[in-house]
Protein backbone atom coordinates (compact mmCIF):
# COMPACT_ATOMS: atom_id res chain seq x y z
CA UNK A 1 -15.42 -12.59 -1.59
CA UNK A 2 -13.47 -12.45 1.09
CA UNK A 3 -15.30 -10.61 4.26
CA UNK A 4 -13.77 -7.16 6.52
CA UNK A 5 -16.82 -6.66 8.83
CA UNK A 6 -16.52 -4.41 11.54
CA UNK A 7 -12.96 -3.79 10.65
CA UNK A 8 -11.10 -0.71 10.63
CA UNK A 9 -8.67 -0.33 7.76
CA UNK A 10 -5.97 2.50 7.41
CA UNK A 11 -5.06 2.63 3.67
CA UNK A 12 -2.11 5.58 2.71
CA UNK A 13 -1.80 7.37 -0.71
CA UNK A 14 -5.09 5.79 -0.96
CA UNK A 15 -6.87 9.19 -2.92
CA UNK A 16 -5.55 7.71 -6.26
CA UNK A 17 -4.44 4.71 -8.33
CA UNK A 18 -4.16 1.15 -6.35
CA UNK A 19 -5.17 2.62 -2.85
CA UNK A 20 -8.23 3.84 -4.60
CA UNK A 21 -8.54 0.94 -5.80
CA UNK A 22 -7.72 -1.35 -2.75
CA UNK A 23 -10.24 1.36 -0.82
CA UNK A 24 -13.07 0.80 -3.06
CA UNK A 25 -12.93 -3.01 -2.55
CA UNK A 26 -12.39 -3.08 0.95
CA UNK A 27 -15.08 -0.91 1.92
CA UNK A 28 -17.71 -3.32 -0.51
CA UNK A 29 -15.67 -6.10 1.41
CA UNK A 30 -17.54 -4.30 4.60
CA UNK A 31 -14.56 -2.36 5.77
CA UNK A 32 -14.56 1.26 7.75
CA UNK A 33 -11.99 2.37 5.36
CA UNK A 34 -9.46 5.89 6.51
CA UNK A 35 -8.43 7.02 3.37
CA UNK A 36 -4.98 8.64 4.32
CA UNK A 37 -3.27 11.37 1.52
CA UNK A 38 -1.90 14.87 0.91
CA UNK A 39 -4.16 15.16 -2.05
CA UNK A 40 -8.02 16.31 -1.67
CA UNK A 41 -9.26 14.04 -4.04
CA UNK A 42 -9.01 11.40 -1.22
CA UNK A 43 -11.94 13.64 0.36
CA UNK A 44 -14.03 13.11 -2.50
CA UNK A 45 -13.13 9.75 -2.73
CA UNK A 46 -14.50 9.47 1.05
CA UNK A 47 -17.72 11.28 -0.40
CA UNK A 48 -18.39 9.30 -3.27
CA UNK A 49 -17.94 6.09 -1.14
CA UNK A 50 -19.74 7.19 1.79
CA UNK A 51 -23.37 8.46 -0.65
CA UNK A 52 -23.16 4.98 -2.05
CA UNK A 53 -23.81 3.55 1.88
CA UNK A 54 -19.79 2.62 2.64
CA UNK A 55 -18.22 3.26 5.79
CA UNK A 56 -14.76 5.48 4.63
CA UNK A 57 -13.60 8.56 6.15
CA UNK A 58 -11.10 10.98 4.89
CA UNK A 59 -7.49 12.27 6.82
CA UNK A 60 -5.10 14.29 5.12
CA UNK A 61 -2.10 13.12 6.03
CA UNK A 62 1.53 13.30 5.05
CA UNK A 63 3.31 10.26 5.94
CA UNK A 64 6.89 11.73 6.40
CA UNK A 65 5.06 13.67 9.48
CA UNK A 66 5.36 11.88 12.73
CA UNK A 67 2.87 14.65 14.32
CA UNK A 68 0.30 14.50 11.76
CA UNK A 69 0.50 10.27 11.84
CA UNK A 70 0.34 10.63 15.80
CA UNK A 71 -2.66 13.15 15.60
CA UNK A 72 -4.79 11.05 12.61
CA UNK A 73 -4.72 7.81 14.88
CA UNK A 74 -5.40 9.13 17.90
CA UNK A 75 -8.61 10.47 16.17
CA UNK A 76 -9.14 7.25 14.52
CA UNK A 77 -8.77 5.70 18.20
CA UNK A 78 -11.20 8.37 19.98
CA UNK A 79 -14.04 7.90 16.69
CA UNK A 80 -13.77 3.95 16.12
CA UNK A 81 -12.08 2.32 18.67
CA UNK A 82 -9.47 0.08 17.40
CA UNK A 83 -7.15 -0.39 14.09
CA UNK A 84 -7.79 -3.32 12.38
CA UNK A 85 -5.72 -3.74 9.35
CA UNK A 86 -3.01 -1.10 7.55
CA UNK A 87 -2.08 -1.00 4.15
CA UNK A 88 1.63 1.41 3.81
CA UNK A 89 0.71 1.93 -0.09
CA UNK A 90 1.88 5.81 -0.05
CA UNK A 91 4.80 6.17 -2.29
CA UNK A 92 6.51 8.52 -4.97
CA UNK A 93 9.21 8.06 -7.72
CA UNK A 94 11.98 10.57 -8.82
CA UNK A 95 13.21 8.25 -11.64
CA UNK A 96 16.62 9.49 -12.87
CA UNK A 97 19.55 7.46 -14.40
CA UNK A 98 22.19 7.02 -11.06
CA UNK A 99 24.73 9.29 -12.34
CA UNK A 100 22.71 12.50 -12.86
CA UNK A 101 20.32 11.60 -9.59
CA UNK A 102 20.53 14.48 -7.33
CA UNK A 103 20.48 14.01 -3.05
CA UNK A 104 17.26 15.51 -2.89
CA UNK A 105 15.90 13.20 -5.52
CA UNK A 106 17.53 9.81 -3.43
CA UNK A 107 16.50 11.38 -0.29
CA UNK A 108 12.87 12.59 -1.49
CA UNK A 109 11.98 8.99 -2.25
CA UNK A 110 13.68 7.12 0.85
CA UNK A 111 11.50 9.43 3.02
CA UNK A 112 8.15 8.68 1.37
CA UNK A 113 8.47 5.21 0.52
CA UNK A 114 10.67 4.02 3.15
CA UNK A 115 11.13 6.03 6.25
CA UNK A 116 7.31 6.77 6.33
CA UNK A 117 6.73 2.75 7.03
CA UNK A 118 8.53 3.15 10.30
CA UNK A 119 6.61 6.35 11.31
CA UNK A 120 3.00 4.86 10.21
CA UNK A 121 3.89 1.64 11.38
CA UNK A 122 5.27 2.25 14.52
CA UNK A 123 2.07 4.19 15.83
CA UNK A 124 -0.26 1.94 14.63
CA UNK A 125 1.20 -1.46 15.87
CA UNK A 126 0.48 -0.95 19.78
CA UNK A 127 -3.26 -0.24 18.99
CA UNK A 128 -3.47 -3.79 17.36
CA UNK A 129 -1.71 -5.26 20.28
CA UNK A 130 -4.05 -4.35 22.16
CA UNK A 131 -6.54 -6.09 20.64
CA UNK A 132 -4.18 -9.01 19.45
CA UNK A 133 -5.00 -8.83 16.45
CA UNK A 134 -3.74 -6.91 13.07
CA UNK A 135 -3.00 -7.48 9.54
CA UNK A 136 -0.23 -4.81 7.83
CA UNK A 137 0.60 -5.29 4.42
CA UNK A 138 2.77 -2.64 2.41
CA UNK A 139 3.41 -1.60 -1.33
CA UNK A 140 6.77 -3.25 -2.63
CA UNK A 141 7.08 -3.39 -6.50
CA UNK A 142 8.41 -5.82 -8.76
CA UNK A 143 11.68 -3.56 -9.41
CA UNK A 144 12.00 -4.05 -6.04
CA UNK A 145 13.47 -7.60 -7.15
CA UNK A 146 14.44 -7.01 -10.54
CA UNK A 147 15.62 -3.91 -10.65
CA UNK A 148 14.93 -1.01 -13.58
CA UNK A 149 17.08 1.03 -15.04
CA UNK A 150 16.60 5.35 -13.45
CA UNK A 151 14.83 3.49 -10.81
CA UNK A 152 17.72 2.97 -8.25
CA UNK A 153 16.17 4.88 -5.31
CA UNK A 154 12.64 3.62 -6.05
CA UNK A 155 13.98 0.02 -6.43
CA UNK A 156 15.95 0.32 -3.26
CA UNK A 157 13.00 1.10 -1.08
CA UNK A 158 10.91 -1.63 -2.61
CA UNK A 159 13.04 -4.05 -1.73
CA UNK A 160 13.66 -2.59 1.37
CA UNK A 161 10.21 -3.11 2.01
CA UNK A 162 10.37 -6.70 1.82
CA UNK A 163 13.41 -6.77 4.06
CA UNK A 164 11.11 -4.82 6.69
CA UNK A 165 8.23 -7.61 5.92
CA UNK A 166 10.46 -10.29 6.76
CA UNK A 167 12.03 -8.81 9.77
CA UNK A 168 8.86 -7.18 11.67
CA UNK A 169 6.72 -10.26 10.57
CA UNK A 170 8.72 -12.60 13.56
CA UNK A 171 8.45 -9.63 16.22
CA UNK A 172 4.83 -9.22 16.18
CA UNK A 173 3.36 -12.44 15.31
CA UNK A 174 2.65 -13.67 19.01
CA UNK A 175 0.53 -10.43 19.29
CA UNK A 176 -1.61 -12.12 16.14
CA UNK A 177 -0.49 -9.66 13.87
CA UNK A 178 0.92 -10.78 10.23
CA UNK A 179 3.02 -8.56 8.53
CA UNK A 180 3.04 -9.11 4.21
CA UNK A 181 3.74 -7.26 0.91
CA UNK A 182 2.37 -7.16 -2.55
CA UNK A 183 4.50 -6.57 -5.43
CA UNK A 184 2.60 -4.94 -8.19
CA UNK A 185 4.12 -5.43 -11.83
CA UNK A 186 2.55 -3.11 -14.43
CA UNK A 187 -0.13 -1.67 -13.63
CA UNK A 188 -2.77 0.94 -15.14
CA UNK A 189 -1.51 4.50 -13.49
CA UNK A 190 -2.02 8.52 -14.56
CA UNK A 191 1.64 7.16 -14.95
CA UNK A 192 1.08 4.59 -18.07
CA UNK A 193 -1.80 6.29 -19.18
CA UNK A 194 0.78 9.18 -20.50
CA UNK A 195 2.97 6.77 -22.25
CA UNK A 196 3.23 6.26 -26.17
CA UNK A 197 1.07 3.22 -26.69
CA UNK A 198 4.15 1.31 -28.14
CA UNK A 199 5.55 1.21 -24.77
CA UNK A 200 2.48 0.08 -23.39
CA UNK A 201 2.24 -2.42 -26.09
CA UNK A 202 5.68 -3.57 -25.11
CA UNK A 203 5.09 -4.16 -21.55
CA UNK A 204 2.13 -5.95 -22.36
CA UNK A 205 3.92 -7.84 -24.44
CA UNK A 206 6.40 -9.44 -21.63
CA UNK A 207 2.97 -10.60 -19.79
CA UNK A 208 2.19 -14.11 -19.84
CA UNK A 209 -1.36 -13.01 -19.05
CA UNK A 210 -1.98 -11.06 -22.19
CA UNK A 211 -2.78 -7.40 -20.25
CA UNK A 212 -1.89 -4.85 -18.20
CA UNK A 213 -3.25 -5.18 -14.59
CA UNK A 214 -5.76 -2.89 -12.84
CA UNK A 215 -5.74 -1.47 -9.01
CA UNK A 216 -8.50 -3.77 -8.49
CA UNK A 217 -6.49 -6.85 -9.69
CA UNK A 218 -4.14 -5.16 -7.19
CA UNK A 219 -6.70 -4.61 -4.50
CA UNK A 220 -8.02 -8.12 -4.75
CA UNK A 221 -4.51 -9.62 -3.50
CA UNK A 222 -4.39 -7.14 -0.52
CA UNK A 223 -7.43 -8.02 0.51
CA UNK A 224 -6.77 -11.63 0.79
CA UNK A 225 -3.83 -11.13 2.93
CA UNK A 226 -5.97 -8.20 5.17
CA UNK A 227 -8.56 -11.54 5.54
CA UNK A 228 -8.62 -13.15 8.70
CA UNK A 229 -8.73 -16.77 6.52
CA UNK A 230 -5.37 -15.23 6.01
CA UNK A 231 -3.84 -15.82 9.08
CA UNK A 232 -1.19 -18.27 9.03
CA UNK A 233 0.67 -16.36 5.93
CA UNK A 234 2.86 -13.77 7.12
CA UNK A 235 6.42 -12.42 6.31
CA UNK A 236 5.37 -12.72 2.52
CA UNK A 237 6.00 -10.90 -1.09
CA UNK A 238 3.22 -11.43 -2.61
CA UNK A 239 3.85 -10.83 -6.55
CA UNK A 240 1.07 -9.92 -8.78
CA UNK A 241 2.52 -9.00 -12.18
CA UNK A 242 0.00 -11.51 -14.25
CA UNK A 243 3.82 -13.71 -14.59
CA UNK A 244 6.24 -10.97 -15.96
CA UNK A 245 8.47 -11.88 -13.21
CA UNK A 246 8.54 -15.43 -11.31
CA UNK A 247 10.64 -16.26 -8.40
């Protein structure tokens, strides 16, 4: 398995789902994981993690703050020393068909999944500079390139992110940071674990693979691109959907 000794990982929305997930195998992976969320289950998370001999502290955090960002890394900076790798996986959905969307629902969902990867990443990226060194990888989504129907606002931000990937990957690259994404298909979620099993028969159905994936299936690809044998891929989507969707 690929090795994160002695390195500090930020990982948002990380209480639940894939950034538990992704958490869970970074800190085996040797990892001082911050678990970043709103929700206290990411303290128990930290708790659990820490009992079994894992480095992971908890910081509740709300992404859309620029304060509370600003505050949680300058603690982060003051208690370990340096930022190592960040994983933007924080993100919400508001699904509604286009025509009976409401502004708050569009806006709700460009703040969390989109605007918050500017805040987070723009206060984190001069503390790897500093050290010349840094590996960010952030949450797009398969509709982010396909598209699904009620998912117009979540869809847009996905693929936004991989229009950020692209873009911030050739800024910072001469500072040794890569920039990537990973573009989950479907996954096991509180979300699918509330549909009608035909549905999830359905989607499972579309999988070349034969199942539905797992945050640790999803974990697994950040953590190669978070690897330092990782270092000459950057700019990247990254699609892990067990070949739903192929480009």
């Amino acid at each position: 398995m690929f090795r994160l000794d002695d390195q500090v990982a930020i990982i948002t929305g990380a209480a639940k789902g894939i950034g538990a997930g992704i958490t869970k195998i970074f800190a085996k992976a040797g990892a001082q994981v911050v678990i970043w969320d709103i929700l206290d289950e990411g303290q128990e998370l930290a708790n659990n993690l820490t009992s079994a001999g894992f480095k992971t502290m908890f910081q509740k955090v709300d992404v859309t703050s620029t304060e509370q960002i600003n505050q949680a890394v300058d603690t982060i900076m003051e208690t370990l020393g340096r930022i190592d790798i960040l994983i933007n996986n924080a993100g919400i959905i508001r699904d509604r068909s286009f025509l009976k969307m409401s502004e708050e629902e569009w806006g709700t969902v460009i703040e969390v999944n989109l605007n918050s990867l500017y805040k987070v990443t723009k206060a984190v990226i001069p503390h790897m500079k500093a050290f010349n060194y840094g590996r960010i990888i952030s949450a797009s989504s398969v509709n982010g390139s396909s598209g699904a129907f009620g998912q117009t606002n979540y869809s847009a931000t996905k693929a936004a992110v991989q229009g950020f990937t692209r873009s911030l990957c050739k800024e910072v690259g001469k500072y040794g940071i890569t920039v990537n994404c990973v573009a989950p298909g479907f996954i096991e979620s509180d979300m699918t674990a509330s549909m009608p099993q035909e549905v999830i028969d359905k989607g499972i159905s579309m999988i070349p693979v034969g199942r539905i994936g797992t945050p640790e299936d999803m974990a697994y690809a950040y953590l190669f691109l978070a690897s330092k044998e990782a270092a000459f891929i950057s700019g990247i989507t990254l699609h892990a959907n067990g070949g739903a969707y192929a480009i």
